[in-house]
Structures are given as structure tokens and as C-alpha cells.
PDB file of N, CA and C in Angstrom:
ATOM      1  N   UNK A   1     -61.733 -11.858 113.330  1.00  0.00           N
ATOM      2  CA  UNK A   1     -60.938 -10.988 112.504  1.00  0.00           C
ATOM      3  C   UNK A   1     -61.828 -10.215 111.521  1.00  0.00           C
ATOM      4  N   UNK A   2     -62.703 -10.990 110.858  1.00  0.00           N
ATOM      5  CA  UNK A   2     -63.414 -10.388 109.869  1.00  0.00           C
ATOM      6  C   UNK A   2     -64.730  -9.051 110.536  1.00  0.00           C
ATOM      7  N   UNK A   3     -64.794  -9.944 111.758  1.00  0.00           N
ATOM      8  CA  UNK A   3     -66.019  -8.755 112.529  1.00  0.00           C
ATOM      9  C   UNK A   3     -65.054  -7.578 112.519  1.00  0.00           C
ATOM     10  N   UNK A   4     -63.785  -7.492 113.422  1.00  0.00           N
ATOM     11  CA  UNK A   4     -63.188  -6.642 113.495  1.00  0.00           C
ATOM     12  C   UNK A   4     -62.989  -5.911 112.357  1.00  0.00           C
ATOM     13  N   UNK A   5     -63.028  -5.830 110.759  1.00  0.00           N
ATOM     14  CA  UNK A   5     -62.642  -5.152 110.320  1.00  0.00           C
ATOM     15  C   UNK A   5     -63.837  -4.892 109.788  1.00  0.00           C
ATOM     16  N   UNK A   6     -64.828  -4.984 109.809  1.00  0.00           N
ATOM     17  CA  UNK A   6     -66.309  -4.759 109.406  1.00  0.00           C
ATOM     18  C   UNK A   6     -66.331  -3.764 110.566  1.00  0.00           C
ATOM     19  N   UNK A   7     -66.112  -3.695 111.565  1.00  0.00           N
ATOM     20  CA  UNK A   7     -66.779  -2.857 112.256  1.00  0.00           C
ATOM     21  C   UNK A   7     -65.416  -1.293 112.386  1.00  0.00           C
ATOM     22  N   UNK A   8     -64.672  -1.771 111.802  1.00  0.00           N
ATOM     23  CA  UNK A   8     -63.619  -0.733 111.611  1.00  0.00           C
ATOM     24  C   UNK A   8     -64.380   0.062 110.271  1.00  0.00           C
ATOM     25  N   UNK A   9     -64.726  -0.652 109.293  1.00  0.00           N
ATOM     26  CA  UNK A   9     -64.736  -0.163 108.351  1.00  0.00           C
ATOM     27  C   UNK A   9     -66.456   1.257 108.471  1.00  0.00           C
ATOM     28  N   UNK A  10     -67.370   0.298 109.401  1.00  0.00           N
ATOM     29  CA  UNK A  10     -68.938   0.775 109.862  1.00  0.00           C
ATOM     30  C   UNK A  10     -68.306   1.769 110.346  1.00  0.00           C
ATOM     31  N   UNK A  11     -67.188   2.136 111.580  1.00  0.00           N
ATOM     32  CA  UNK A  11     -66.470   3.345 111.824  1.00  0.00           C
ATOM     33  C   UNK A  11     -66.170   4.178 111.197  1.00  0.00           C
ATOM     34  N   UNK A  12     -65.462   3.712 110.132  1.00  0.00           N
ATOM     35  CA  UNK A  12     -65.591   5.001 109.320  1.00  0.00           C
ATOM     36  C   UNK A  12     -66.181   5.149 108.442  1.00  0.00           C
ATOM     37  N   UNK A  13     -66.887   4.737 108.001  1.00  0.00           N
ATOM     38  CA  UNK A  13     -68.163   5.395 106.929  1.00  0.00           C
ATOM     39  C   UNK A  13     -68.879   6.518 107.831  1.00  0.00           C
ATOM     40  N   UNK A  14     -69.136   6.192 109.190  1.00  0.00           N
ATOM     41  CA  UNK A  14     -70.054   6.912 109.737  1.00  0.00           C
ATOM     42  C   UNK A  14     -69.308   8.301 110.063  1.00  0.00           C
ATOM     43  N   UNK A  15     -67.873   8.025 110.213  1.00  0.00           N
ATOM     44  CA  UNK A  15     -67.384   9.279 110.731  1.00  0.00           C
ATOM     45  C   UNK A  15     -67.044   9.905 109.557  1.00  0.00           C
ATOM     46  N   UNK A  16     -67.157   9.039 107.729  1.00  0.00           N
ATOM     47  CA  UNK A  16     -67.310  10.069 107.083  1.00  0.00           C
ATOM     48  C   UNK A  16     -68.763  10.539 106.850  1.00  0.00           C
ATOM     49  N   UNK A  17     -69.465   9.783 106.830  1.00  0.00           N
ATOM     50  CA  UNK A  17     -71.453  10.576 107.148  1.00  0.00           C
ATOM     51  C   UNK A  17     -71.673  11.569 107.416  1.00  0.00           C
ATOM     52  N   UNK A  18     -71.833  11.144 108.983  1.00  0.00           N
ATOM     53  CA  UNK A  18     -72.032  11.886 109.760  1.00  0.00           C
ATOM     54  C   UNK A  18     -71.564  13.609 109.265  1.00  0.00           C
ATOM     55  N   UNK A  19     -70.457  13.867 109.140  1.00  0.00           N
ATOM     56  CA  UNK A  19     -70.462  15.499 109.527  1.00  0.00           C
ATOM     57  C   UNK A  19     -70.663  15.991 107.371  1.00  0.00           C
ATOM     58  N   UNK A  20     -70.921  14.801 106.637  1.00  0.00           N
ATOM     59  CA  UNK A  20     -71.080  15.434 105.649  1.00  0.00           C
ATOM     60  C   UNK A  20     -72.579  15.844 105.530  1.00  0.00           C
ATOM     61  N   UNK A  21     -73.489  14.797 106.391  1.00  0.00           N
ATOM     62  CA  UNK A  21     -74.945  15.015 106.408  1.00  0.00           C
ATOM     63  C   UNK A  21     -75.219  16.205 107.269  1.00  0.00           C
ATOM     64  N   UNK A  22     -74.382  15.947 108.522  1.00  0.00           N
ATOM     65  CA  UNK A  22     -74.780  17.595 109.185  1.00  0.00           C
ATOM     66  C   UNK A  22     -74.226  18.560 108.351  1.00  0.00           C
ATOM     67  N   UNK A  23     -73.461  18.686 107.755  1.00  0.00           N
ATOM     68  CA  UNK A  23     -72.870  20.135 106.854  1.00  0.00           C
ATOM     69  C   UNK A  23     -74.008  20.412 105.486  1.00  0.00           C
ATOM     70  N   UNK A  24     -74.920  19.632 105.500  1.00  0.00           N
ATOM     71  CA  UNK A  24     -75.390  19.863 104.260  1.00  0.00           C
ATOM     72  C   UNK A  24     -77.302  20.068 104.978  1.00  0.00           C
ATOM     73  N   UNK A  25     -77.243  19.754 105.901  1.00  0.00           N
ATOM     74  CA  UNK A  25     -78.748  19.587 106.654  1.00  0.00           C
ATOM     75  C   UNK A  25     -78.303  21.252 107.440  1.00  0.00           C
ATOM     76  N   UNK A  26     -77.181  22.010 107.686  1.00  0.00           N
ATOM     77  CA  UNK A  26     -76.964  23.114 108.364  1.00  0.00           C
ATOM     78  C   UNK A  26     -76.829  24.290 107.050  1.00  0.00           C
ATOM     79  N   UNK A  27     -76.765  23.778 106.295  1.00  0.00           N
ATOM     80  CA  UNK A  27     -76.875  24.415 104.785  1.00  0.00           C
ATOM     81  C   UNK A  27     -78.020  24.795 103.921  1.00  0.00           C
ATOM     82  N   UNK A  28     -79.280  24.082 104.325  1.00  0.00           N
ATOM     83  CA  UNK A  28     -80.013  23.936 103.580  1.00  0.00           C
ATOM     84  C   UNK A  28     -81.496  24.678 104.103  1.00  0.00           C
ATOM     85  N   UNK A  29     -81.106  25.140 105.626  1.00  0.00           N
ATOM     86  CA  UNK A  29     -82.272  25.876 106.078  1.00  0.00           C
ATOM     87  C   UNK A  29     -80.752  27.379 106.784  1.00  0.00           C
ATOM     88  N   UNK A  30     -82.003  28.945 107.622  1.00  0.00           N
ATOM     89  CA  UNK A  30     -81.468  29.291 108.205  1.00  0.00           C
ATOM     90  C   UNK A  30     -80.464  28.932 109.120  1.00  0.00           C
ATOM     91  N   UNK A  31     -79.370  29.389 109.526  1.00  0.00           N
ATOM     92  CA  UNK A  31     -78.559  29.380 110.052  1.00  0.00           C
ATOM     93  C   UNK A  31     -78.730  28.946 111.922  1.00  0.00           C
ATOM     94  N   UNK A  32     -79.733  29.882 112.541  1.00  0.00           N
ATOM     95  CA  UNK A  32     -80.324  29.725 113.743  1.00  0.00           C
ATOM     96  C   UNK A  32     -81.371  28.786 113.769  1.00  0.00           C
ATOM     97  N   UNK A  33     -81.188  27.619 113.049  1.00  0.00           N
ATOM     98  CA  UNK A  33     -81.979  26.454 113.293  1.00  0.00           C
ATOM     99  C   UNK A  33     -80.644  25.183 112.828  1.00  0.00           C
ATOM    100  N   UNK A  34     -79.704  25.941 112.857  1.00  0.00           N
ATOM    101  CA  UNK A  34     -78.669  24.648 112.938  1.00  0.00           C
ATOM    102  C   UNK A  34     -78.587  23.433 114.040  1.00  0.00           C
ATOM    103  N   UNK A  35     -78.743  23.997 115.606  1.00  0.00           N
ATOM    104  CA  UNK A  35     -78.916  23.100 116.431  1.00  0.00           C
ATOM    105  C   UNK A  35     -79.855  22.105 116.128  1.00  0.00           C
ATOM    106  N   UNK A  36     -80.922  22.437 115.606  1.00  0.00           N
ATOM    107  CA  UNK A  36     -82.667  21.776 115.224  1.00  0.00           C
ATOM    108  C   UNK A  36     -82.127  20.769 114.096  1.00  0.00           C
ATOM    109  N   UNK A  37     -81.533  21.504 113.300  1.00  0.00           N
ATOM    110  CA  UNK A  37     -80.939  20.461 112.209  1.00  0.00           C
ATOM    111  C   UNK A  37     -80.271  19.566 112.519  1.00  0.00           C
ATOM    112  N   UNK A  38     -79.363  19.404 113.368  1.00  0.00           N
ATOM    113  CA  UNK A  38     -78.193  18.653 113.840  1.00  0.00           C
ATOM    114  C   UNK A  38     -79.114  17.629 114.939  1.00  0.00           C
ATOM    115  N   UNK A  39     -80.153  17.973 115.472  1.00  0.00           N
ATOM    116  CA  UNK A  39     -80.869  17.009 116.532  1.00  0.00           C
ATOM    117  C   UNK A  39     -81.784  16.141 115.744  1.00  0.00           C
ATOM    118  N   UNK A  40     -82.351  16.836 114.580  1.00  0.00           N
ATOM    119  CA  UNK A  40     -83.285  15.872 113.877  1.00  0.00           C
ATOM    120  C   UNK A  40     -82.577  14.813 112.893  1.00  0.00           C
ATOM    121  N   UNK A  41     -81.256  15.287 112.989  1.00  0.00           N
ATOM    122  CA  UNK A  41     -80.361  14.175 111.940  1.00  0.00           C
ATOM    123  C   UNK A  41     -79.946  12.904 112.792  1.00  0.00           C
ATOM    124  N   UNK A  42     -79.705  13.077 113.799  1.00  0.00           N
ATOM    125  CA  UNK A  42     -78.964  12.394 114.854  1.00  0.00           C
ATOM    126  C   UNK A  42     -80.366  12.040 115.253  1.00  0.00           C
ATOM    127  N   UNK A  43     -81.445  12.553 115.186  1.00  0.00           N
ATOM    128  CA  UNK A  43     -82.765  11.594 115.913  1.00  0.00           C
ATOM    129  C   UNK A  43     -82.952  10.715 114.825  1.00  0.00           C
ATOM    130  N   UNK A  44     -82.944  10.917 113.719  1.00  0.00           N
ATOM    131  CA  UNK A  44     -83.736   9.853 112.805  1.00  0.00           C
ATOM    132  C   UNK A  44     -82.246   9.201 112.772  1.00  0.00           C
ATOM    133  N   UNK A  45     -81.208   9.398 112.862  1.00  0.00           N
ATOM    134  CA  UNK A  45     -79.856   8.170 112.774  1.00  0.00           C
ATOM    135  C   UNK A  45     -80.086   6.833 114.058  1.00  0.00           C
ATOM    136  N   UNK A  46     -80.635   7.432 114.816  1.00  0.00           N
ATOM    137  CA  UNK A  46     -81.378   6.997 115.938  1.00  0.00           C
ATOM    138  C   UNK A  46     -82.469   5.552 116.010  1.00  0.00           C
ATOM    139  N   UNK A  47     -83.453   6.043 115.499  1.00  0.00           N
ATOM    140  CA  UNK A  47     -84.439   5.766 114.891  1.00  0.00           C
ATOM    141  C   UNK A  47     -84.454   4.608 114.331  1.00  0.00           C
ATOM    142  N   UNK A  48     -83.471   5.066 113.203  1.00  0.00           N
ATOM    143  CA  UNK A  48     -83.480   4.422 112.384  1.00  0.00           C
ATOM    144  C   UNK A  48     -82.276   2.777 112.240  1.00  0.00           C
ATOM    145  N   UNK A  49     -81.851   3.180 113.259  1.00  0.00           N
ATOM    146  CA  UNK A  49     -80.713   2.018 113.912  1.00  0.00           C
ATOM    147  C   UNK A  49     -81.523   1.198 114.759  1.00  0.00           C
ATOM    148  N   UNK A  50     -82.695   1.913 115.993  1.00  0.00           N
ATOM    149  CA  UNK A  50     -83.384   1.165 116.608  1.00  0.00           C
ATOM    150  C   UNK A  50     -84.848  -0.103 115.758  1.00  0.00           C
ATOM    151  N   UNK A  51     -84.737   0.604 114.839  1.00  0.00           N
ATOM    152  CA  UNK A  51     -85.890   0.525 114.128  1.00  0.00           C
ATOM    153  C   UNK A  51     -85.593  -1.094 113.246  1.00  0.00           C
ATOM    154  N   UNK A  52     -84.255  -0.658 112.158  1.00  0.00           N
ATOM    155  CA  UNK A  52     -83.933  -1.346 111.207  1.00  0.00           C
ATOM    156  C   UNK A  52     -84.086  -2.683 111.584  1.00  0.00           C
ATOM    157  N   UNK A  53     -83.182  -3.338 112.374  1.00  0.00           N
ATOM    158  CA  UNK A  53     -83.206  -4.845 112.620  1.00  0.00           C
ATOM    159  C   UNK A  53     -85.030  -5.592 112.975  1.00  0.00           C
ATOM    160  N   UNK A  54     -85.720  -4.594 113.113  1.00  0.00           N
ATOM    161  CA  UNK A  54     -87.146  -5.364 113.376  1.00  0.00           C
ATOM    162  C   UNK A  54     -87.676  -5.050 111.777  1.00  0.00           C
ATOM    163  N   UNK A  55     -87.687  -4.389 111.175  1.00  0.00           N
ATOM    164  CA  UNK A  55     -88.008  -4.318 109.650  1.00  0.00           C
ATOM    165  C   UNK A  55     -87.435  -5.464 108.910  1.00  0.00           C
ATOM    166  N   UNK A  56     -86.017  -5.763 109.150  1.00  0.00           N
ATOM    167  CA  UNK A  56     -85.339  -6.476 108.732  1.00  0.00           C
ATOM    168  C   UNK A  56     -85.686  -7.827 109.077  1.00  0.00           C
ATOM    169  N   UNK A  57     -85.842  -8.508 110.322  1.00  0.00           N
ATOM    170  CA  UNK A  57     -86.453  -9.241 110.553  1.00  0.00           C
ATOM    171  C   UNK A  57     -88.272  -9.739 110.404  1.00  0.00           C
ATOM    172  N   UNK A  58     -88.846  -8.900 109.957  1.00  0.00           N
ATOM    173  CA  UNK A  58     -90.046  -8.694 109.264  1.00  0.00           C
ATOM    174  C   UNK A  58     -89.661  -8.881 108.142  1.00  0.00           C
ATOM    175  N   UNK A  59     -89.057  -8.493 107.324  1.00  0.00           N
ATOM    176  CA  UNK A  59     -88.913  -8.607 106.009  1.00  0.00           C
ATOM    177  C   UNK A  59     -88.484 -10.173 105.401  1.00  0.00           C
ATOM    178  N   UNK A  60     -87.177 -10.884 106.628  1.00  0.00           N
ATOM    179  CA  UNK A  60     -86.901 -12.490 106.250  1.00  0.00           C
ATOM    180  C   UNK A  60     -88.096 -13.102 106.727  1.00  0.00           C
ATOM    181  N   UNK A  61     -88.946 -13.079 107.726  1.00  0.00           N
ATOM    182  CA  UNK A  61     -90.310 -13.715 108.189  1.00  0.00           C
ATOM    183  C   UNK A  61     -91.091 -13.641 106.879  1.00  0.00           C
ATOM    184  N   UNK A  62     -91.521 -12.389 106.117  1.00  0.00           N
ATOM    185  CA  UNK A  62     -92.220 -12.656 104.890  1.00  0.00           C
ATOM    186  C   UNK A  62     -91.773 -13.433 103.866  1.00  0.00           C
ATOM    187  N   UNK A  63     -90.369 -13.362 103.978  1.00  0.00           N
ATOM    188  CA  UNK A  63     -89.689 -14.450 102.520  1.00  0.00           C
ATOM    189  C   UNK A  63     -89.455 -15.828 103.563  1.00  0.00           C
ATOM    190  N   UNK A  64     -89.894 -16.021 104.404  1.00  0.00           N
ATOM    191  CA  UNK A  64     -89.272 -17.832 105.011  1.00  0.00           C
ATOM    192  C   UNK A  64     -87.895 -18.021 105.234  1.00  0.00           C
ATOM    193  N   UNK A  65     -86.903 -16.672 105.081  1.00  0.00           N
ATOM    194  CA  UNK A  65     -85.648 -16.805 105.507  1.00  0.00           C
ATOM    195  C   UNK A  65     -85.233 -16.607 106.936  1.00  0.00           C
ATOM    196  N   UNK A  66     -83.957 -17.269 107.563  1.00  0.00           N
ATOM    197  CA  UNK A  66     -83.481 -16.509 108.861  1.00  0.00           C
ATOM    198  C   UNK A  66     -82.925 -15.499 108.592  1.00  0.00           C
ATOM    199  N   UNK A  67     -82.500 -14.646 109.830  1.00  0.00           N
ATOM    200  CA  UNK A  67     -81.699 -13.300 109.389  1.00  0.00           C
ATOM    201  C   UNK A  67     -79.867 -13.465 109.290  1.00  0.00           C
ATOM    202  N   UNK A  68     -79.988 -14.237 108.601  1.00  0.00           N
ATOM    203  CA  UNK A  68     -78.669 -14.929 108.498  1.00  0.00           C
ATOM    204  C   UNK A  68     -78.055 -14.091 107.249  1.00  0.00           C
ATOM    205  N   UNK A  69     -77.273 -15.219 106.260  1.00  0.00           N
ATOM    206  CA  UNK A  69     -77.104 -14.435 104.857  1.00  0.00           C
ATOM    207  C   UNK A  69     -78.341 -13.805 104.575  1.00  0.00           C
ATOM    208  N   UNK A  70     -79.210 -14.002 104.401  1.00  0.00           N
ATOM    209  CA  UNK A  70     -80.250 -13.368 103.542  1.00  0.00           C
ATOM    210  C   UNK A  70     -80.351 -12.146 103.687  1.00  0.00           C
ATOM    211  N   UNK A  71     -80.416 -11.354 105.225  1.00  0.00           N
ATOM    212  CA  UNK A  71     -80.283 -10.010 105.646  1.00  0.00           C
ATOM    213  C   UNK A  71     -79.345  -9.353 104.781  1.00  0.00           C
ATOM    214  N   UNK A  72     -78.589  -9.703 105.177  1.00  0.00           N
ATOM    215  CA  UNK A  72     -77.334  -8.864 103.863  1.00  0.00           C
ATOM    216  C   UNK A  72     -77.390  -9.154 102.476  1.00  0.00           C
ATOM    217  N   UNK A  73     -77.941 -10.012 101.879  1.00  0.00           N
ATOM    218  CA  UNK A  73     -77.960 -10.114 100.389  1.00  0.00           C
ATOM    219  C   UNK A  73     -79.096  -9.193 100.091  1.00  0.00           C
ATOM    220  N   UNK A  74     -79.875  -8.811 101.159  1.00  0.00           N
ATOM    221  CA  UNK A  74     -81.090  -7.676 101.422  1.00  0.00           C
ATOM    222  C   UNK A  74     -80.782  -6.434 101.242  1.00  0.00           C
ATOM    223  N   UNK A  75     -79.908  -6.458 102.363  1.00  0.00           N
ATOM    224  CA  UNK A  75     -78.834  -5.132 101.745  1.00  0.00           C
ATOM    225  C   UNK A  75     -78.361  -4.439 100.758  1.00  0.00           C
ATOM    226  N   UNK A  76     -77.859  -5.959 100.327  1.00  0.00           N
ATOM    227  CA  UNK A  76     -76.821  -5.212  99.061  1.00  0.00           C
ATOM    228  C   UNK A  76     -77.250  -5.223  98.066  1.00  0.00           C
ATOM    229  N   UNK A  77     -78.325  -5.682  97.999  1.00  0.00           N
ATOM    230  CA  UNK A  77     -79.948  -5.747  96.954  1.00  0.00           C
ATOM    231  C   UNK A  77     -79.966  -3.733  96.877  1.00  0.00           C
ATOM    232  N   UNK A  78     -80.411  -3.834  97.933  1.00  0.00           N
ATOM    233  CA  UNK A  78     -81.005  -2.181  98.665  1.00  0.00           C
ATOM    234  C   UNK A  78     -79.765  -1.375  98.478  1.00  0.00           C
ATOM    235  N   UNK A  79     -78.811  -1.508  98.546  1.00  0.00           N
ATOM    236  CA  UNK A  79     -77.984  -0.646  98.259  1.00  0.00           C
ATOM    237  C   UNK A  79     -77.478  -0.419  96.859  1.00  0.00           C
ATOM    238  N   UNK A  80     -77.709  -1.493  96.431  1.00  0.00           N
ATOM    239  CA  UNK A  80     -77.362  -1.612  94.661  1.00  0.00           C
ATOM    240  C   UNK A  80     -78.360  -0.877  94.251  1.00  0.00           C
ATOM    241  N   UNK A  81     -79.622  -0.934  94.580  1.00  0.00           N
ATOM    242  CA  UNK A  81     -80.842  -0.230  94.281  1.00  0.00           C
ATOM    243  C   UNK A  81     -80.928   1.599  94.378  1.00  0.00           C
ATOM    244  N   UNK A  82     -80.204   1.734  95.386  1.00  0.00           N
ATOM    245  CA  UNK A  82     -79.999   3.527  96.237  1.00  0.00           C
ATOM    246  C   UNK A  82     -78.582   3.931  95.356  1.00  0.00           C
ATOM    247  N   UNK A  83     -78.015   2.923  94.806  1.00  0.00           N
ATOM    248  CA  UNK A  83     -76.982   4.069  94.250  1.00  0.00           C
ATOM    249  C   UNK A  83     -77.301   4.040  92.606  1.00  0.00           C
ATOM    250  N   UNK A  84     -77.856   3.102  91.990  1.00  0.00           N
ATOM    251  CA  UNK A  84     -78.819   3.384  90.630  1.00  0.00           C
ATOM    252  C   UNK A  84     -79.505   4.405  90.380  1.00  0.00           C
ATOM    253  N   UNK A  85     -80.032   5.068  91.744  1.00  0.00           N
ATOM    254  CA  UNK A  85     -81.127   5.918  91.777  1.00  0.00           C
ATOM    255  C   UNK A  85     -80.221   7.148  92.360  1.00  0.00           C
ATOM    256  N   UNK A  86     -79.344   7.082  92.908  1.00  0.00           N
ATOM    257  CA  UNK A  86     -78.560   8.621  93.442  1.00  0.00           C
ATOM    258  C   UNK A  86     -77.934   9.040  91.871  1.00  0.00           C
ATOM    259  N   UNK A  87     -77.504   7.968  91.030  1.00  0.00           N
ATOM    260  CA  UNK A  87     -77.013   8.024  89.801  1.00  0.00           C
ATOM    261  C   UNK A  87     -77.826   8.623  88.304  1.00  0.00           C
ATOM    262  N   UNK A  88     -79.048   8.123  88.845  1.00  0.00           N
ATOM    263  CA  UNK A  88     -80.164   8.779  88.016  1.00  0.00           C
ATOM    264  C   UNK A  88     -80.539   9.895  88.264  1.00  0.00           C
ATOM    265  N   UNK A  89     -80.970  10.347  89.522  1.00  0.00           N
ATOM    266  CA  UNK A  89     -81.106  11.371  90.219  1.00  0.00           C
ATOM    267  C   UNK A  89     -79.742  12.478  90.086  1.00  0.00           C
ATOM    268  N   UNK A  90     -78.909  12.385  90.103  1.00  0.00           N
ATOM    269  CA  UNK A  90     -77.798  13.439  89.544  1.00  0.00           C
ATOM    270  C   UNK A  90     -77.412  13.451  88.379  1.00  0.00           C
ATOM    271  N   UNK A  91     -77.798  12.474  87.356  1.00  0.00           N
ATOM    272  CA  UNK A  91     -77.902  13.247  86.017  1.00  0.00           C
ATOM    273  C   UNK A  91     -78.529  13.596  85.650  1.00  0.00           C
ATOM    274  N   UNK A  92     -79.900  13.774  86.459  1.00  0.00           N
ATOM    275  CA  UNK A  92     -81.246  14.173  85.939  1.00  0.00           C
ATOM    276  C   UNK A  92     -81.269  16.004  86.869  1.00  0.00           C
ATOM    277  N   UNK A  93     -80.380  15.983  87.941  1.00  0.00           N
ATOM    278  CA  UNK A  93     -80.460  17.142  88.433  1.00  0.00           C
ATOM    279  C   UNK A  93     -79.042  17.761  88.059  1.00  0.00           C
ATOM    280  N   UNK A  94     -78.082  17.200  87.474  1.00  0.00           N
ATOM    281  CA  UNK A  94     -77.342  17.960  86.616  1.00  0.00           C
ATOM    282  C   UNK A  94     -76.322  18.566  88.093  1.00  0.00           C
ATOM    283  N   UNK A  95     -76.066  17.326  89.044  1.00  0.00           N
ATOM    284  CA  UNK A  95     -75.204  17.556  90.320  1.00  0.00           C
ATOM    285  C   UNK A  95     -73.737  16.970  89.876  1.00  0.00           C
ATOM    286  N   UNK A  96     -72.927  17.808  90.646  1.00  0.00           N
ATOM    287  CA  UNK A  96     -71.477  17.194  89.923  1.00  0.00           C
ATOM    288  C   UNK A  96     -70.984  16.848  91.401  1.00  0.00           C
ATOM    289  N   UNK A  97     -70.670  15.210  91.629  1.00  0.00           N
ATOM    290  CA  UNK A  97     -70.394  14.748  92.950  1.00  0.00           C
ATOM    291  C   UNK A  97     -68.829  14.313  92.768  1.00  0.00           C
ATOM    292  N   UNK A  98     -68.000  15.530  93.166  1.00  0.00           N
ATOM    293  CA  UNK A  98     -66.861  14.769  93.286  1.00  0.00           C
ATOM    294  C   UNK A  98     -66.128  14.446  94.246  1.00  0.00           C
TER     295      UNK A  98
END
């Protein structure tokens, strides 16, 4: 039950992501490099999915943990960490995120 709604929930975060990162990666260069934009977002989403779980597992090998709880208390370490800093970072760039 609980997977199921974890992975409902991974659903939609991504399907809200996803087209906010491409709308803003198709924004931020010419127009006729939108395709280019949209392939290099989706390559490093890529990447970075193939990638993560061996970092992650590198990372409990250096602390003596399994990738059990600890992975996710890793996380939410790291994520507590990325929104301190998106928070600093937009009052310091004077961005209004609503």
C-alpha cells in the first residue's frame, strides 16, 4: 500500500517537473535549439536516474550503512539542504516563486 502511494506520488512530481523544467530550459536559450534543450534535459534526467543508486550506494559503503533507511535519511538530509539554498538563492536574486 505504502509503495503504491509513493510511487503515485514520484508520478506526479515528475509530471509536475518535467514540463516546468522543459518550459524554462526552452526559455532560456534561442528558440531553434528547443529540440537540443528538451534532449539534454531528458538526457541528464537519464543519467542521472541511471547513475544515482551507485552514488548512493557508494555513499552508505563510506558511512558502514546498508542502503536501507539510511539512503533516505540521505535524502532528506539532501533535500533539506537544496531547499535552504533555493531559499537563499531567491532572496539573494530577488525571484518571486509563486
Amino acid at each position: 500500500m505504502m509503495l503504491g502511494a509513493l510511487a503515485i506520488g514520484i508520478g506526479i512530481g515528475y509530471g509536475i517537473s518535467a514540463p516546468c523544467q522543459l518550459n524554462l530550459a526552452s526559455s532560456l536559450i534561442p528558440h531553434r535549439y528547443t529540440s537540443v534543450a528538451t534532449s539534454v534535459c531528458y538526457t541528464a534526467r537519464g543519467i542521472g536516474g541511471f547513475i544515482s543508486p551507485v552514488v548512493i550506494g557508494a555513499i552508505c559503503s563510506a558511512f558502514g550503512k546498508t542502503q536501507g533507511l539510511f539512503s533516505f535519511q540521505l535524502a532528506a538530509v539532501l533535500l533539506f539542504i537544496l531547499v535552504l539554498l533555493m531559499l537563499v538563492y531567491e532572496k539573494k536574486m530577488d525571484i518571486h516563486i509563486s
